[in-house]
PDB file of N, CA and C in Angstrom:
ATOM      1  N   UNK A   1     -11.475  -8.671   1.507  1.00  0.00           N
ATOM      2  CA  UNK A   1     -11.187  -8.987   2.897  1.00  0.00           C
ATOM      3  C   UNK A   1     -10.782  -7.706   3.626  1.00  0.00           C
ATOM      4  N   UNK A   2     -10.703  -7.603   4.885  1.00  0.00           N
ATOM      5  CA  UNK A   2     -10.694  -6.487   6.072  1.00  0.00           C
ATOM      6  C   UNK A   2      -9.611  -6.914   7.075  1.00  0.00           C
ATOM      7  N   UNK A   3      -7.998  -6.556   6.444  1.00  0.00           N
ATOM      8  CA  UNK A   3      -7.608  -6.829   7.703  1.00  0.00           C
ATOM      9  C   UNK A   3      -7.193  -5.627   8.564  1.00  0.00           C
ATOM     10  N   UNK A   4      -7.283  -6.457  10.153  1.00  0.00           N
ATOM     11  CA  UNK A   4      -7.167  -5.643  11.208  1.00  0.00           C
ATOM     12  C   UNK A   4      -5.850  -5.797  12.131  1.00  0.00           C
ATOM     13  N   UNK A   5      -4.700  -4.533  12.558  1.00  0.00           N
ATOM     14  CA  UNK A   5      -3.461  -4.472  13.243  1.00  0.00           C
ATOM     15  C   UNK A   5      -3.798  -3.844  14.475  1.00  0.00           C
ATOM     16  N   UNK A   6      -4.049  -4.656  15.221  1.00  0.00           N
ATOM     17  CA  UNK A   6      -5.092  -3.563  16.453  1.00  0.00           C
ATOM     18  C   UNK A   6      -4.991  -2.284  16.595  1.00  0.00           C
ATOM     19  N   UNK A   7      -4.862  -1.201  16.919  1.00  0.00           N
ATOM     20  CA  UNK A   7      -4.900  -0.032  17.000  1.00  0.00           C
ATOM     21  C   UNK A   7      -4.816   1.005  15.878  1.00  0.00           C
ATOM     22  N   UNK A   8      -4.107  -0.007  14.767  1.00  0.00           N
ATOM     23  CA  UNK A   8      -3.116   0.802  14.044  1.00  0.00           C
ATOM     24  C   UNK A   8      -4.305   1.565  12.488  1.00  0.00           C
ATOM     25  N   UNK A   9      -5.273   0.366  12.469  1.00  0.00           N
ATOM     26  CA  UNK A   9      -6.383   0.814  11.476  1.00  0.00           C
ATOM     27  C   UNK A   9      -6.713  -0.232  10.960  1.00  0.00           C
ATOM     28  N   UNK A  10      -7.601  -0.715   9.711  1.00  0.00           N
ATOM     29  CA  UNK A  10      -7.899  -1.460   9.052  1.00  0.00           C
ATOM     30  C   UNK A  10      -7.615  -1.431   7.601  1.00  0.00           C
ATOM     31  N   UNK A  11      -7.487  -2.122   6.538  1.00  0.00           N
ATOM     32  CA  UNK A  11      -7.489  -1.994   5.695  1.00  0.00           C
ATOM     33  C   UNK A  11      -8.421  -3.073   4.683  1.00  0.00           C
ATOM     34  N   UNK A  12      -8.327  -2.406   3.744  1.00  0.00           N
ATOM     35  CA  UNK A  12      -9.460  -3.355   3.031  1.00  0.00           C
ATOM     36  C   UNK A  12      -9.002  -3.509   1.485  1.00  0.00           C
ATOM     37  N   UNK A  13      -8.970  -4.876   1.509  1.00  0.00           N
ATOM     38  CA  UNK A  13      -8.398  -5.143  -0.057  1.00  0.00           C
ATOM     39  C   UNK A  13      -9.466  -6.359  -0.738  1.00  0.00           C
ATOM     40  N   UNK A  14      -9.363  -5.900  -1.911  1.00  0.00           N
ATOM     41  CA  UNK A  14      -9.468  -6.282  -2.932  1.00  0.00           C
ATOM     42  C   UNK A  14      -8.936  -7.158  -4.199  1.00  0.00           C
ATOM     43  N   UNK A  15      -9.127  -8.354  -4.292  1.00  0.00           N
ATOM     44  CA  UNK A  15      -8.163  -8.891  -4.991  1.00  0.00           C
ATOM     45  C   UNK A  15      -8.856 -10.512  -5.318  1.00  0.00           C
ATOM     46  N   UNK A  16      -8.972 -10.357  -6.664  1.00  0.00           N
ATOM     47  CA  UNK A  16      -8.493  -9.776  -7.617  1.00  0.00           C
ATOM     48  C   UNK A  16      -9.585  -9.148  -7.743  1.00  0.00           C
ATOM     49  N   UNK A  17      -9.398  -7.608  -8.241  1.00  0.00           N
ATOM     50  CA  UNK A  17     -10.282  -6.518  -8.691  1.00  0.00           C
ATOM     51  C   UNK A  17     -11.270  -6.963  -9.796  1.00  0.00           C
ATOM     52  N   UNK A  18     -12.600  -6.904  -9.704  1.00  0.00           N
ATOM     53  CA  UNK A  18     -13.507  -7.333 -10.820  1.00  0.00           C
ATOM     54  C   UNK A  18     -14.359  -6.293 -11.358  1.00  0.00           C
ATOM     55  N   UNK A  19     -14.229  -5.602 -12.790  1.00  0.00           N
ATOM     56  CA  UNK A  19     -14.770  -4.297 -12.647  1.00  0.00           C
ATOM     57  C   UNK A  19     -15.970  -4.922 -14.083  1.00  0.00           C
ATOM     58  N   UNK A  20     -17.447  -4.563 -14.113  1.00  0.00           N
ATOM     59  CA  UNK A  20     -17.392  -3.096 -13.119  1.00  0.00           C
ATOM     60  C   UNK A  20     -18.144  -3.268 -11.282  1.00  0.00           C
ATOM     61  N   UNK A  21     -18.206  -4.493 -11.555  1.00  0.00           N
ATOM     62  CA  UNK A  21     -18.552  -5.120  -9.892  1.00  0.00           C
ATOM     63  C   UNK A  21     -18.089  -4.481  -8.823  1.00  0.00           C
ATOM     64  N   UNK A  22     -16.451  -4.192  -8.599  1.00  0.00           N
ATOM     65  CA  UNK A  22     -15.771  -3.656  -7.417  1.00  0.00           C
ATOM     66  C   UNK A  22     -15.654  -1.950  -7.851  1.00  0.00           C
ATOM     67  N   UNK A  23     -16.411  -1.726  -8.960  1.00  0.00           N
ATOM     68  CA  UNK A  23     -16.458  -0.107  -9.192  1.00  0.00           C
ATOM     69  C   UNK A  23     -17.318   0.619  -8.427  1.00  0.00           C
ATOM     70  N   UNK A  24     -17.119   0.988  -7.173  1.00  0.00           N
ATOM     71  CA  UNK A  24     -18.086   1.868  -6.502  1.00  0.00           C
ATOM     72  C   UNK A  24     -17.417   2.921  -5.475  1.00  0.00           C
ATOM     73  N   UNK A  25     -18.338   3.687  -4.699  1.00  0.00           N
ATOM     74  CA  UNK A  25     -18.186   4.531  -3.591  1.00  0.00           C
ATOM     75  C   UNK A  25     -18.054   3.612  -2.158  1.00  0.00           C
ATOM     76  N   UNK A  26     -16.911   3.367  -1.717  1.00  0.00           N
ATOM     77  CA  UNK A  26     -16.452   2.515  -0.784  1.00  0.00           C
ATOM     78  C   UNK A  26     -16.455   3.856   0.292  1.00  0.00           C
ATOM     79  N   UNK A  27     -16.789   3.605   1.970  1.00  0.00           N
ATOM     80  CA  UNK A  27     -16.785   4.128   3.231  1.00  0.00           C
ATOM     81  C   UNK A  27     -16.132   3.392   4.087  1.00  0.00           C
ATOM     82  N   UNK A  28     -15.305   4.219   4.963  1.00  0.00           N
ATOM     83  CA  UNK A  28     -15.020   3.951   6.060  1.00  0.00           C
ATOM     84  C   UNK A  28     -15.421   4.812   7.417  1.00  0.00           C
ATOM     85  N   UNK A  29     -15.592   4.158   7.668  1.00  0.00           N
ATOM     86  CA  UNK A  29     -16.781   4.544   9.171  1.00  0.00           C
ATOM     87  C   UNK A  29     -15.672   4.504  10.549  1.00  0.00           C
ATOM     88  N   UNK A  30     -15.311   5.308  11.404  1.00  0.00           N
ATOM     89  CA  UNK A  30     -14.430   5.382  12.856  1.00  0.00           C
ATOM     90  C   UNK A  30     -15.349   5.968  13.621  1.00  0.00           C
ATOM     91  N   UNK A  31     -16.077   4.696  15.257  1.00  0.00           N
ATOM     92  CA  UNK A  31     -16.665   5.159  16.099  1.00  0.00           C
ATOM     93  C   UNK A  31     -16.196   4.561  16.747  1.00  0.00           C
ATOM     94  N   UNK A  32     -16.190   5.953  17.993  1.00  0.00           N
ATOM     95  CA  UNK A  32     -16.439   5.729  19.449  1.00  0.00           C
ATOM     96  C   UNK A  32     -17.548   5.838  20.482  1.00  0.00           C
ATOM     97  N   UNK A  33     -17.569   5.795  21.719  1.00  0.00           N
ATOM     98  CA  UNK A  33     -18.207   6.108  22.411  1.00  0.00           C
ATOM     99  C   UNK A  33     -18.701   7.786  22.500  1.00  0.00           C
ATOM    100  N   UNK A  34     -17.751   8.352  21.740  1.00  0.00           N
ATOM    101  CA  UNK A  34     -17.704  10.105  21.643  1.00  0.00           C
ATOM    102  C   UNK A  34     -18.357  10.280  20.215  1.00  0.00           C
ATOM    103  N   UNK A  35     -18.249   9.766  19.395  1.00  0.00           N
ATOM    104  CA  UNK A  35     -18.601  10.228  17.940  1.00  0.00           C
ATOM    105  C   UNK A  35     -18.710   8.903  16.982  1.00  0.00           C
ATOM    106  N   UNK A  36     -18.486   9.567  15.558  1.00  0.00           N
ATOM    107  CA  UNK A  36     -18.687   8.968  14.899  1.00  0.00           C
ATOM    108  C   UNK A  36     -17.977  10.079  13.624  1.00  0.00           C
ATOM    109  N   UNK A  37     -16.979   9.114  12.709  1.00  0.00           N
ATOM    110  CA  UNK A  37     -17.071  10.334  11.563  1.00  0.00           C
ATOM    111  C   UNK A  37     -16.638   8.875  10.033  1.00  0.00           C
ATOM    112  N   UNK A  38     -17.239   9.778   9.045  1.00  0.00           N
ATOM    113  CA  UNK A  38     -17.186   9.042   7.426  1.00  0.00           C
ATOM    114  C   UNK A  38     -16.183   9.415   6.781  1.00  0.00           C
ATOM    115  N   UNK A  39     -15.395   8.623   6.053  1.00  0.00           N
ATOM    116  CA  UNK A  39     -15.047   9.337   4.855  1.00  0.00           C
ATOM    117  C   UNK A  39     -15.176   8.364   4.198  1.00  0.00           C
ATOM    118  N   UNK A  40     -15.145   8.737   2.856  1.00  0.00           N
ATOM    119  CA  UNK A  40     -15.216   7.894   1.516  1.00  0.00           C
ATOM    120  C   UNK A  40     -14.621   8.043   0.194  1.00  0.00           C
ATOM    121  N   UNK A  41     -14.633   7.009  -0.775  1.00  0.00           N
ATOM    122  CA  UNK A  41     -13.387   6.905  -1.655  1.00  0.00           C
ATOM    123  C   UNK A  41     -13.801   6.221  -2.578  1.00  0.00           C
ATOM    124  N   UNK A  42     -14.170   7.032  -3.908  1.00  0.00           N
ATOM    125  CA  UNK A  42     -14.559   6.025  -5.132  1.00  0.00           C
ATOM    126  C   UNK A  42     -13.379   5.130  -6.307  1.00  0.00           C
ATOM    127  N   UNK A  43     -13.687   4.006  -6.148  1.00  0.00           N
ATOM    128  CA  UNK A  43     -12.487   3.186  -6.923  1.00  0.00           C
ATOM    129  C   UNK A  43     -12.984   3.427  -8.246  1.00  0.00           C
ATOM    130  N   UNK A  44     -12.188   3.463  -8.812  1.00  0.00           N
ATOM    131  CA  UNK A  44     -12.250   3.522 -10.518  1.00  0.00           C
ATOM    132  C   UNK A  44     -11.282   2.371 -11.284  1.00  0.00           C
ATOM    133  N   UNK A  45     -11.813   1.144 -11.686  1.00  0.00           N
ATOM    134  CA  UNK A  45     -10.590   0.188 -12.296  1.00  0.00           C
ATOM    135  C   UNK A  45     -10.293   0.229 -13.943  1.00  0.00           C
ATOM    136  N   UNK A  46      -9.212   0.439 -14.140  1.00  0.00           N
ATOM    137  CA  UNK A  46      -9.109   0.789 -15.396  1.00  0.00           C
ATOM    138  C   UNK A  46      -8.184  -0.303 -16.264  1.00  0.00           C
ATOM    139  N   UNK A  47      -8.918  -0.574 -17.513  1.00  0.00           N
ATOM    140  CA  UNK A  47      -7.451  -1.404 -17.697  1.00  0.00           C
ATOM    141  C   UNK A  47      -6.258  -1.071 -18.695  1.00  0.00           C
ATOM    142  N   UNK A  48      -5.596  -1.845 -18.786  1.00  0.00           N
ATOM    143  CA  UNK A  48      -4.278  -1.261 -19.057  1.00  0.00           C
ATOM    144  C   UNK A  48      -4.141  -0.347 -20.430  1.00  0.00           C
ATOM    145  N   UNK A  49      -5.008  -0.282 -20.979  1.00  0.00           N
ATOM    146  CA  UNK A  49      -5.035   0.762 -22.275  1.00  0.00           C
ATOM    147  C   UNK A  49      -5.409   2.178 -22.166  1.00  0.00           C
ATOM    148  N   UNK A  50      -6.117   1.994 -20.758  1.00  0.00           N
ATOM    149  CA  UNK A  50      -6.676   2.886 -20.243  1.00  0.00           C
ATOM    150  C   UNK A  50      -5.894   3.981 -19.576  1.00  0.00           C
ATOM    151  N   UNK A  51      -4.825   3.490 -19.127  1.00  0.00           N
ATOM    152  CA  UNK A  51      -4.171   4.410 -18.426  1.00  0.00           C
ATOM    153  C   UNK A  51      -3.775   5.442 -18.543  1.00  0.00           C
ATOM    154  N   UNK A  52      -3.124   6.804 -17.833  1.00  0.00           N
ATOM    155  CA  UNK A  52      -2.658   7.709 -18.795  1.00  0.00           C
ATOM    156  C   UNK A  52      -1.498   7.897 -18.862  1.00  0.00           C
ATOM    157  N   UNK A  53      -0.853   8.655 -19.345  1.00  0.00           N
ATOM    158  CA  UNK A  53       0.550   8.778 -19.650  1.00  0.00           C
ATOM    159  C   UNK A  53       0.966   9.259 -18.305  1.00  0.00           C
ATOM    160  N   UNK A  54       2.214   8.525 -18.144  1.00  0.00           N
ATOM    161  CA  UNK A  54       2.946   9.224 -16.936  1.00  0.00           C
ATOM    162  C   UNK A  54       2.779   8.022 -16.010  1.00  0.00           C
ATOM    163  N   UNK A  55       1.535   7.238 -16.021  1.00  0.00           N
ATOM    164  CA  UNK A  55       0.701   6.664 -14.717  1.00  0.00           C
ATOM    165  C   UNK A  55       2.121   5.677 -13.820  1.00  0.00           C
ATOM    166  N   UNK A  56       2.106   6.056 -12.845  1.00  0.00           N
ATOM    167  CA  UNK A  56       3.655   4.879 -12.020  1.00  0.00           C
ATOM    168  C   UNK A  56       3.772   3.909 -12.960  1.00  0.00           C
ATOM    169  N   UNK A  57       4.766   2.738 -12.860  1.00  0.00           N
ATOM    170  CA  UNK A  57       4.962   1.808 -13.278  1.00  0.00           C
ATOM    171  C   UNK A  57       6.333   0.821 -12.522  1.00  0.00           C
ATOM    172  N   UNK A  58       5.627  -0.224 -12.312  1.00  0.00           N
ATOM    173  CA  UNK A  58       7.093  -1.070 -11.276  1.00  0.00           C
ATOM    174  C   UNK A  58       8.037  -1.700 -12.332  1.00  0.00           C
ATOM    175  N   UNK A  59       8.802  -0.965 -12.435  1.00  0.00           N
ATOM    176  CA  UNK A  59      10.359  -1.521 -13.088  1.00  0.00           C
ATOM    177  C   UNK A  59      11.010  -2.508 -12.515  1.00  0.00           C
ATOM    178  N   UNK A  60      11.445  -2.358 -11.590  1.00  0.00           N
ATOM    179  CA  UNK A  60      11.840  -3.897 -10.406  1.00  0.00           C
ATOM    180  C   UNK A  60      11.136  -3.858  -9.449  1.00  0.00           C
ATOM    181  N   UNK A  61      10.313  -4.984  -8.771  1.00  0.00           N
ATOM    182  CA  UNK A  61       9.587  -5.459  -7.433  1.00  0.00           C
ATOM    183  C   UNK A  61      10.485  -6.321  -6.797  1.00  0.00           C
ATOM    184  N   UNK A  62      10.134  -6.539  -5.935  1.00  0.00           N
ATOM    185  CA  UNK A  62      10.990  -6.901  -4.296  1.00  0.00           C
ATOM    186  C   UNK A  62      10.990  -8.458  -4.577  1.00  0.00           C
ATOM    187  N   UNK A  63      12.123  -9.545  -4.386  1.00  0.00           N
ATOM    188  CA  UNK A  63      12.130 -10.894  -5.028  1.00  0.00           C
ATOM    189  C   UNK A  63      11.572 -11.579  -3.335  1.00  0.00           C
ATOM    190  N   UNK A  64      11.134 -12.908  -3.418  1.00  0.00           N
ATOM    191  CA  UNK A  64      11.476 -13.673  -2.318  1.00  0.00           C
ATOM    192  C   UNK A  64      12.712 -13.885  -2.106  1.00  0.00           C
ATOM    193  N   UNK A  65      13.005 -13.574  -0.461  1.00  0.00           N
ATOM    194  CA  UNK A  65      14.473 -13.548  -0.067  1.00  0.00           C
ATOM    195  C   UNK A  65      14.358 -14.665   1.232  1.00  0.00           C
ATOM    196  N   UNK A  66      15.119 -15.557   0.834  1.00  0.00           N
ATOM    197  CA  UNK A  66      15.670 -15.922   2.622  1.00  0.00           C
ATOM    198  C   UNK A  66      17.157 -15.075   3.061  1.00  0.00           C
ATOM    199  N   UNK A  67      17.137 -15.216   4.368  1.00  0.00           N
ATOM    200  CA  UNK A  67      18.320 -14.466   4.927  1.00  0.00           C
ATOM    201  C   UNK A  67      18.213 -15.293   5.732  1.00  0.00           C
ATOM    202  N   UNK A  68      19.537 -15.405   6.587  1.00  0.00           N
ATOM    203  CA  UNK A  68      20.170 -15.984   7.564  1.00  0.00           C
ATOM    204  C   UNK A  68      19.720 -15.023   8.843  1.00  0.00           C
ATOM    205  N   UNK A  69      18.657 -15.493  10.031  1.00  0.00           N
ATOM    206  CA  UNK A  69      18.515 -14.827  11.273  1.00  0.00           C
ATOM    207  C   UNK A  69      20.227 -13.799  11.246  1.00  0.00           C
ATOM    208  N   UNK A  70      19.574 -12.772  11.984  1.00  0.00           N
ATOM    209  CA  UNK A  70      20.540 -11.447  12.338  1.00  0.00           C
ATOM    210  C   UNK A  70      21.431 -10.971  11.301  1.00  0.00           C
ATOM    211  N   UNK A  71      21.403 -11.259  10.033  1.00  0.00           N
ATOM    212  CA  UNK A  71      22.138 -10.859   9.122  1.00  0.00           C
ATOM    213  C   UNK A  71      21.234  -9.839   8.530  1.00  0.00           C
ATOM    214  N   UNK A  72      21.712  -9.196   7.032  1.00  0.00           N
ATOM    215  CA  UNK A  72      20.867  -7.792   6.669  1.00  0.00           C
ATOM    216  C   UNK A  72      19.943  -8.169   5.599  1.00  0.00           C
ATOM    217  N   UNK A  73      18.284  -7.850   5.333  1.00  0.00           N
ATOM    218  CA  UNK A  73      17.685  -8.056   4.279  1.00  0.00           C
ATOM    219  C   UNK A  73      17.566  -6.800   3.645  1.00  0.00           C
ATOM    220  N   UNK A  74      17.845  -7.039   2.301  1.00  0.00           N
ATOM    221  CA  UNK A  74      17.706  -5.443   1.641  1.00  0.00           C
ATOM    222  C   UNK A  74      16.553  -5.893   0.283  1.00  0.00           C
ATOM    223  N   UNK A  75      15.655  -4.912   0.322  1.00  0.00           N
ATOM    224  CA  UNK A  75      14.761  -5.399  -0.924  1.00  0.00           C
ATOM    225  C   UNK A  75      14.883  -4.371  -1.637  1.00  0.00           C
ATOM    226  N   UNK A  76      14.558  -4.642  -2.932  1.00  0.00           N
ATOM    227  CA  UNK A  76      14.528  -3.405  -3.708  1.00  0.00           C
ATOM    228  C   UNK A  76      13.221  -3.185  -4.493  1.00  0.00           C
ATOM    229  N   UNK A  77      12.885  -2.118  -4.512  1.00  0.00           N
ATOM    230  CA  UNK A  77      11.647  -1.376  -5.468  1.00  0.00           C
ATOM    231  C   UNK A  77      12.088  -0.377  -6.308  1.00  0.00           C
ATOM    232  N   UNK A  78      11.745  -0.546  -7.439  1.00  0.00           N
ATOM    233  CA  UNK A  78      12.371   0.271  -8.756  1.00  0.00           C
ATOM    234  C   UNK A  78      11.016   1.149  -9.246  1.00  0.00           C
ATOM    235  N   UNK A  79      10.454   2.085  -9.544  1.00  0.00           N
ATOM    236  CA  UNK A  79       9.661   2.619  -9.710  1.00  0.00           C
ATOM    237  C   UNK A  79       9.839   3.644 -11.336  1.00  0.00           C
ATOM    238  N   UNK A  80       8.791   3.916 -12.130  1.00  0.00           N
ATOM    239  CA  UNK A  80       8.981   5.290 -13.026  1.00  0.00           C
ATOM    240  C   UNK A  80       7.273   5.500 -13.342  1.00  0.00           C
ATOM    241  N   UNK A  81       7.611   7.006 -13.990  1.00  0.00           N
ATOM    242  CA  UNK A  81       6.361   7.521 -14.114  1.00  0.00           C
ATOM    243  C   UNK A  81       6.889   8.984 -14.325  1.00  0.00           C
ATOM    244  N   UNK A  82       5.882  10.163 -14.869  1.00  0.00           N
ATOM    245  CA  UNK A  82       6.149  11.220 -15.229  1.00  0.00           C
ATOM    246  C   UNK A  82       5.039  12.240 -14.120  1.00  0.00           C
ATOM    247  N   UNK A  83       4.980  12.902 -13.132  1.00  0.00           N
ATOM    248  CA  UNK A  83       6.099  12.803 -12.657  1.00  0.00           C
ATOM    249  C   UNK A  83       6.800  11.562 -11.593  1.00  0.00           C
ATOM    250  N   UNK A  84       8.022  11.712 -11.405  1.00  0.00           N
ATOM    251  CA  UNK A  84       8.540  10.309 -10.766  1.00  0.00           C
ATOM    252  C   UNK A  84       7.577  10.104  -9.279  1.00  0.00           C
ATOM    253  N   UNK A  85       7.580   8.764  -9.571  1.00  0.00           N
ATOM    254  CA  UNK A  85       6.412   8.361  -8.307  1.00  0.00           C
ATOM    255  C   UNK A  85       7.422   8.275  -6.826  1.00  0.00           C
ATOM    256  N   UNK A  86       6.572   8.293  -5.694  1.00  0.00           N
ATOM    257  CA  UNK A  86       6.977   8.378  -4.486  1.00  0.00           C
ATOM    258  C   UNK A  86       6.817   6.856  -4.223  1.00  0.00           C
ATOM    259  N   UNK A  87       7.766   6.131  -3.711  1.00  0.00           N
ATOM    260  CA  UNK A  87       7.363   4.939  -3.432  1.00  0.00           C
ATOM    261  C   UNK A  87       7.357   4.646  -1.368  1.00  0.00           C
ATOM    262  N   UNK A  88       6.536   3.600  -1.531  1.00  0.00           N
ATOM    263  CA  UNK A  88       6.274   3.796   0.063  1.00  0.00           C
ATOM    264  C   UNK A  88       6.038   1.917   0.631  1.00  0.00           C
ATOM    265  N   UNK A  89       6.370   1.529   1.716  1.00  0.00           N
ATOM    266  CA  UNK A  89       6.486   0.235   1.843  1.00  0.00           C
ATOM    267  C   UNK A  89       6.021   0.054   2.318  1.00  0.00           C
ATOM    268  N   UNK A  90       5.589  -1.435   2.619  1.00  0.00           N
ATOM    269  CA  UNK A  90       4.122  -1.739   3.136  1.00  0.00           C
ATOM    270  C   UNK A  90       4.253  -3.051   3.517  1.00  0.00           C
ATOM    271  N   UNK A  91       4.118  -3.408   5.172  1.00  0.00           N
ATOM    272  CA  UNK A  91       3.599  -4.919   5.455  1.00  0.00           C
ATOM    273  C   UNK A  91       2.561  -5.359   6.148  1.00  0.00           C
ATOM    274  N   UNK A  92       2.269  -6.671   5.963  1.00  0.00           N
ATOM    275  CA  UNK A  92       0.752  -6.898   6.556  1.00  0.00           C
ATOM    276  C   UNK A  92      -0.019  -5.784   5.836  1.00  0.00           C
ATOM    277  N   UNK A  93       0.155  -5.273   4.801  1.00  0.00           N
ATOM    278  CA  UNK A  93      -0.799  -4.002   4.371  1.00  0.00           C
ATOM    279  C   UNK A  93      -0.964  -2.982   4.821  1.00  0.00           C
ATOM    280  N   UNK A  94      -0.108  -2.535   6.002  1.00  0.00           N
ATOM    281  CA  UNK A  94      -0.249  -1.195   6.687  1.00  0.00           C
ATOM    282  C   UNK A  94       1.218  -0.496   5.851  1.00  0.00           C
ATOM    283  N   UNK A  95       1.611   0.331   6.217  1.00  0.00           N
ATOM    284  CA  UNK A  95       2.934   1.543   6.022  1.00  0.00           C
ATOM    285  C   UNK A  95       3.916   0.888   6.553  1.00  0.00           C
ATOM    286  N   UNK A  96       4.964   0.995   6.212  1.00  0.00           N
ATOM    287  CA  UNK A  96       6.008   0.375   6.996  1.00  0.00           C
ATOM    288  C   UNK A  96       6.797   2.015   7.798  1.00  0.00           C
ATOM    289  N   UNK A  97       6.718   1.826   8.589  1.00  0.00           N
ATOM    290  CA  UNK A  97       6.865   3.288   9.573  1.00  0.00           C
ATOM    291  C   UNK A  97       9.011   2.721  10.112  1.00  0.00           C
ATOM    292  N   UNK A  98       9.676   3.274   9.211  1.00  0.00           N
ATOM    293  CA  UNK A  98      11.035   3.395   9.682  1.00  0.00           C
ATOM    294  C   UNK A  98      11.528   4.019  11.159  1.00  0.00           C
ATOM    295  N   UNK A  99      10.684   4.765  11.298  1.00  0.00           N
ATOM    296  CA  UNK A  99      11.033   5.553  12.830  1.00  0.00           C
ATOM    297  C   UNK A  99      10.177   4.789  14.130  1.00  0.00           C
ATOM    298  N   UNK A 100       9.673   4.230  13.405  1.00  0.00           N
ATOM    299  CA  UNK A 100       9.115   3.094  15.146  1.00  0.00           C
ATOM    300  C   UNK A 100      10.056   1.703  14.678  1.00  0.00           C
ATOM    301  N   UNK A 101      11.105   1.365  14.335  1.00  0.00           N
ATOM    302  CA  UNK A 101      11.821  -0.082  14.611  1.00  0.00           C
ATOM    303  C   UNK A 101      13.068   0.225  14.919  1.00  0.00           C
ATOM    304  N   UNK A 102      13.269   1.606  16.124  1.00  0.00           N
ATOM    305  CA  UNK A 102      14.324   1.551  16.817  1.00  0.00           C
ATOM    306  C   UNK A 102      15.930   1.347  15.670  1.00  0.00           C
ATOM    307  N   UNK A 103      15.575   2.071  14.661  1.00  0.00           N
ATOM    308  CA  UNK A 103      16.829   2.197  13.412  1.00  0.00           C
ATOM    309  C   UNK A 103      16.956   0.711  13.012  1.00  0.00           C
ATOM    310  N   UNK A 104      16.152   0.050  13.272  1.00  0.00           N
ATOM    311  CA  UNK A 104      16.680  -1.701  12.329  1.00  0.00           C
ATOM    312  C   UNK A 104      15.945  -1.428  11.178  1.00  0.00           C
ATOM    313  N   UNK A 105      15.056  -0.582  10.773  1.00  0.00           N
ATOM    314  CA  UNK A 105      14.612  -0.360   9.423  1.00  0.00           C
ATOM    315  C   UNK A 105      15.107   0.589   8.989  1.00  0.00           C
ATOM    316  N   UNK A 106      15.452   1.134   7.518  1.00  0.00           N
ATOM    317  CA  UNK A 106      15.976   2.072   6.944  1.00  0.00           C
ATOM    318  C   UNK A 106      14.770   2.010   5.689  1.00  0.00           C
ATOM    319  N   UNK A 107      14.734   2.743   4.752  1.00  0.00           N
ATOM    320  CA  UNK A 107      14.475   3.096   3.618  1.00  0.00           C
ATOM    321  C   UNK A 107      15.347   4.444   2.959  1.00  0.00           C
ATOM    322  N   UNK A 108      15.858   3.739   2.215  1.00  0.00           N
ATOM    323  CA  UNK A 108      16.758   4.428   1.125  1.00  0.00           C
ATOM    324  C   UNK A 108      16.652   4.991  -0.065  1.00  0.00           C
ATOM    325  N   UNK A 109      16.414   6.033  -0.808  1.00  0.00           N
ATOM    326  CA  UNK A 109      15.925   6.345  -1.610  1.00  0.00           C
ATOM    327  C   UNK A 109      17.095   7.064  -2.686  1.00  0.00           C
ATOM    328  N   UNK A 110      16.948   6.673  -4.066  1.00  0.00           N
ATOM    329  CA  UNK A 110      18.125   6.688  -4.701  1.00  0.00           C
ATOM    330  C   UNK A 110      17.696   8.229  -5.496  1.00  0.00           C
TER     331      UNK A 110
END
């Protein structure tokens, strides 16, 4: 599926990954009335024996939370890997961008 955040880009997921079916050279195409430009990105699905040493790994993922309107939600993501992975948040499938929600978002990094 292809979802779209108006301006912000598209993204395209996959799920559940079927290899070697979803193994290919995937494009994304951005035109305007001015141009046109490509880039592209080959998926490689590997399975879990496959991996290599070091490869990330989620130690704790984020639970379903209710919260009470105007009170604080805090999620947590636990991450390891050699070297230590960068972790990065994500809704609706885009980035979660801390500096556009006017400081009601934080990300904290231990």
């Amino acid at each position: 599926t292809i979802e779209f955040d108006g301006s912000a880009g598209a993204v395209l997921r996959i799920q559940p990954l079927r290899t070697p079916r979803d193994e290919n050279v995937y494009e994304c195409v951005a035109q305007n009335s001015v141009g046109e430009i490509t880039v592209h990105a080959k998926l490689t699905v590997l399975r879990e024996d496959q991996l290599p040493p070091g490869f990330p790994n989620i130690d704790m993922g984020p639970q379903l939370k209710v919260v009470e309107r105007t009170r604080t939600a805090t999620m947590l993501c636990a991450a390891s890997g050699n070297p230590d992975p960068e972790i990065t948040w994500f809704k609706d499938f885009l980035p979660v961008d801390p500096s556009a929600s006017d400081g009601r978002i934080k990300q904290l990094r231990s």
